[in-house]
Protein backbone atom coordinates (compact mmCIF):
# COMPACT_ATOMS: atom_id res chain seq x y z
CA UNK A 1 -16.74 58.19 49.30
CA UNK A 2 -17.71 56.94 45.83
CA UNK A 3 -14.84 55.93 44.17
CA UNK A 4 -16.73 55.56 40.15
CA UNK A 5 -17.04 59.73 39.97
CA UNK A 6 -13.15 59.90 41.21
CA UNK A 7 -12.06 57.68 38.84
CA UNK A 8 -14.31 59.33 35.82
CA UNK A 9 -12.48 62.65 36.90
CA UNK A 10 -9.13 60.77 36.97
CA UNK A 11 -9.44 59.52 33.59
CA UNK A 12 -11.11 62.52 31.93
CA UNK A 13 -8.05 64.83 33.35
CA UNK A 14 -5.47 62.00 32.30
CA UNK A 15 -6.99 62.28 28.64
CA UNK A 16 -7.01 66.04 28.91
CA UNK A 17 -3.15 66.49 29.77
CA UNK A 18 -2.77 63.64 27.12
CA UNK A 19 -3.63 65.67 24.66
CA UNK A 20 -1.79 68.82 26.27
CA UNK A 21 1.61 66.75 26.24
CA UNK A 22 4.33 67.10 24.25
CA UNK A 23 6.51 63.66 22.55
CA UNK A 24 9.81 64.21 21.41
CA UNK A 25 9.58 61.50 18.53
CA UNK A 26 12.95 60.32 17.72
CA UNK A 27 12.30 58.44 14.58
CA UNK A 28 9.72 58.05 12.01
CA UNK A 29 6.72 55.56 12.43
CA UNK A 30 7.32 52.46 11.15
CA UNK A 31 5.47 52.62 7.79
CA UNK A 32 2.95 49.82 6.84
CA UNK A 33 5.62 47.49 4.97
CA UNK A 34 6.61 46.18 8.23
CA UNK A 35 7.10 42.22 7.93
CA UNK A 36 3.87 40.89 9.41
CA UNK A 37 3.66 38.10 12.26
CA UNK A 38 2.66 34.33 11.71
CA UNK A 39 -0.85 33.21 13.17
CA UNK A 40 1.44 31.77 15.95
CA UNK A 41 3.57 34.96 17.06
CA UNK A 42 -0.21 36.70 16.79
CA UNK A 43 -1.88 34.09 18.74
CA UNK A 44 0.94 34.31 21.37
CA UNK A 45 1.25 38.12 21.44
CA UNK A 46 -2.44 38.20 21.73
CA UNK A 47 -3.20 35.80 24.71
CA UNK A 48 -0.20 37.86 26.77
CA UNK A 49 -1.70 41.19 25.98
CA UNK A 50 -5.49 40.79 25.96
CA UNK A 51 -8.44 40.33 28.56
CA UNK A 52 -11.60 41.18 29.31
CA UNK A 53 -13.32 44.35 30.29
CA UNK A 54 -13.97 44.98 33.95
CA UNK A 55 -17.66 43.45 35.44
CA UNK A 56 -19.78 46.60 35.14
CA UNK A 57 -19.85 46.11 38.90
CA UNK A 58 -16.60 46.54 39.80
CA UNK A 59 -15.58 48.93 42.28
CA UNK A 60 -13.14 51.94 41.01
CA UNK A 61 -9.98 50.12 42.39
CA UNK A 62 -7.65 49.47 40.36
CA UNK A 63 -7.11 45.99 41.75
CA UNK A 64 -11.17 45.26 40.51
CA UNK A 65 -10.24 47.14 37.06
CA UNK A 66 -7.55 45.05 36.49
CA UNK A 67 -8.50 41.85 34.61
CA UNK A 68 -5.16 40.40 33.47
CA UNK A 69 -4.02 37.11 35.00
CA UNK A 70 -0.94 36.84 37.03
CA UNK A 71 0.72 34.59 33.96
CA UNK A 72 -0.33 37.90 31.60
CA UNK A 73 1.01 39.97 33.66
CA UNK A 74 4.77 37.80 33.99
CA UNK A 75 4.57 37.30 30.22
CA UNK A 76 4.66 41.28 29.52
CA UNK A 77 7.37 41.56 31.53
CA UNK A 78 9.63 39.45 30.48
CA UNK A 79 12.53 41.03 28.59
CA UNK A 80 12.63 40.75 24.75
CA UNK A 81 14.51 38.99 22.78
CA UNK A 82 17.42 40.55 20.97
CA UNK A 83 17.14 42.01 17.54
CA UNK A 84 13.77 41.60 17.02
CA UNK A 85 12.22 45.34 17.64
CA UNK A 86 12.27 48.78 16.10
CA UNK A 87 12.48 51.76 18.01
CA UNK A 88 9.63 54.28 17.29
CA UNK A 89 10.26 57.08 20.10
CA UNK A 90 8.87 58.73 23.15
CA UNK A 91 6.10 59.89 24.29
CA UNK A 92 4.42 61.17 27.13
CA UNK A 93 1.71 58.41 28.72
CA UNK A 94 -1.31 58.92 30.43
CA UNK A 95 -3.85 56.65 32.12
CA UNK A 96 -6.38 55.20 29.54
CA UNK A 97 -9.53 54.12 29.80
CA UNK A 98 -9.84 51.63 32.64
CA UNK A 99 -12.77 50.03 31.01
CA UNK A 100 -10.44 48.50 28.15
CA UNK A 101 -9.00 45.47 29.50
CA UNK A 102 -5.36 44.36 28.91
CA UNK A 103 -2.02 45.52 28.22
CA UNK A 104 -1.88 48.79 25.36
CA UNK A 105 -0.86 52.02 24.39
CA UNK A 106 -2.66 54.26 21.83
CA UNK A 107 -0.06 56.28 20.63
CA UNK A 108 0.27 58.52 17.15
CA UNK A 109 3.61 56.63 16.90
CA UNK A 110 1.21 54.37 15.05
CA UNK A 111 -0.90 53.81 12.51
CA UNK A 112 -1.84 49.69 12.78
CA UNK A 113 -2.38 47.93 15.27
CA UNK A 114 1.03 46.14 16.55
CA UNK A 115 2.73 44.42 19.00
CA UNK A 116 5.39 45.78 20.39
CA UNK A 117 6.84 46.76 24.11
CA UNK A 118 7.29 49.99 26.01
CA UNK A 119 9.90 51.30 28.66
CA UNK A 120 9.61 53.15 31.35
CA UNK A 121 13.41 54.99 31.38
CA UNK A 122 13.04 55.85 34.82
CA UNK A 123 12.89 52.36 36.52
CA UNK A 124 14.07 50.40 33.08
CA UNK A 125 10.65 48.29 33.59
CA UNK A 126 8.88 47.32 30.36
CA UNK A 127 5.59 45.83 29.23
CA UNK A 128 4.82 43.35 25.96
CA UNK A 129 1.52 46.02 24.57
CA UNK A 130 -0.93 46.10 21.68
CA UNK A 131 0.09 49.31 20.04
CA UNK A 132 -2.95 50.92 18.64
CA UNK A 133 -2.94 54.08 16.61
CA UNK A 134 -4.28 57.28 18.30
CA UNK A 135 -5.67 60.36 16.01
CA UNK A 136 -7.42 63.03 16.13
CA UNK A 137 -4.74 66.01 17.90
CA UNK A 138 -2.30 66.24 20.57
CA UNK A 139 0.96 63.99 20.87
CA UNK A 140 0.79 62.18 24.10
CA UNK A 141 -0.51 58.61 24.60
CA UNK A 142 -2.62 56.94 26.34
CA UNK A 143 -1.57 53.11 28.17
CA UNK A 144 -3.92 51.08 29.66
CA UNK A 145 -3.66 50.58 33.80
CA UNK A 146 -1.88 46.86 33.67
CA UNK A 147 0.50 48.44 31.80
CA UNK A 148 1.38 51.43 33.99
CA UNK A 149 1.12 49.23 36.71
CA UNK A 150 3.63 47.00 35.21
CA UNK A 151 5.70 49.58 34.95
CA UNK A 152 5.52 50.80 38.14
CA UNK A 153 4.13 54.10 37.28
CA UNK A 154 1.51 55.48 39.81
CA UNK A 155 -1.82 56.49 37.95
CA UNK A 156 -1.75 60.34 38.31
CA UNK A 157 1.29 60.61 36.72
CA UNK A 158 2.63 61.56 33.16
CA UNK A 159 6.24 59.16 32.61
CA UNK A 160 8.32 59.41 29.26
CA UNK A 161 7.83 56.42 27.82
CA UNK A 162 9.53 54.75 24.82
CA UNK A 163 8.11 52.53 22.63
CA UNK A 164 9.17 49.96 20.46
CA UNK A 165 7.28 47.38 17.53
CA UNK A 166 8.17 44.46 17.68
């Protein structure tokens, strides 16, 4: 079975139904006065939520797609600290592109780039993400597989998710 057309479907329907979804937003996106983060808080935020793209020859498992190191992967999960986030609202994730390393969520709860964290309400599981703006129609997002995996959220599926900027 060849597992690169499967996961081409997989994402093309998980983009599809992102678009489809609906987000109950319970707040306002933060607007672009937001304090901004030192160099250091960016450096650190960066080297938890970043990584490289998959080898081109990487199977379609999401164990190969997965670039993230296990000390990524226990610094996004670690719980924040108190205080220090605003919360933007919900929305209803999909898988992302699996070619786009790291840990992320495009979401129209945004409209810079940010850090921040999202929640899976479900299990109560979060993930430190690079928020990145999504336009362009429809009201769902779209979170990178680390993240979902992170969260504990099989890939086929559409969880509520909130998010918060950090």
């Amino acid at each position: 079975m060849r597992l690169i057309p499967l996961v081409a479907a997989t994402t093309a329907l998980g983009l599809t139904l992102a678009g489809c979804t609906q987000m109950a937003q319970t707040e306002r996106p933060v607007a672009a006065t937001q304090p901004t983060a030192t160099p250091e808080q960016t450096a650190a935020a960066t080297a938890i939520t970043r990584a490289p793209a998959p080898r081109p020859a990487a199977r379609a498992t999401p164990a190969q797609l997965d670039t993230t190191t296990p000390e990524q992967r226990a610094a996004a999960a670690q719980a924040p600290v108190s205080g220090g986030e605003t919360r933007l609202g919900t929305t209803i994730g999909s898988l992302g592109s699996p070619s786009e390393g790291g840990f992320w969520i495009k979401t129209p709860l945004v409209r810079e780039n940010a850090m921040g964290r999202i929640v899976n309400p479900a299990t109560g599981k979060s993930a430190k993400v690079e928020l990145r703006p999504l336009t362009g129609g429809g009201s769902g997002s779209q979170v990178s597989l680390p993240a979902l995996q992170l969260l504990g959220v099989p890939l086929t599926d559409l969880p509520t998710l909130e998010v918060y900027r950090s």
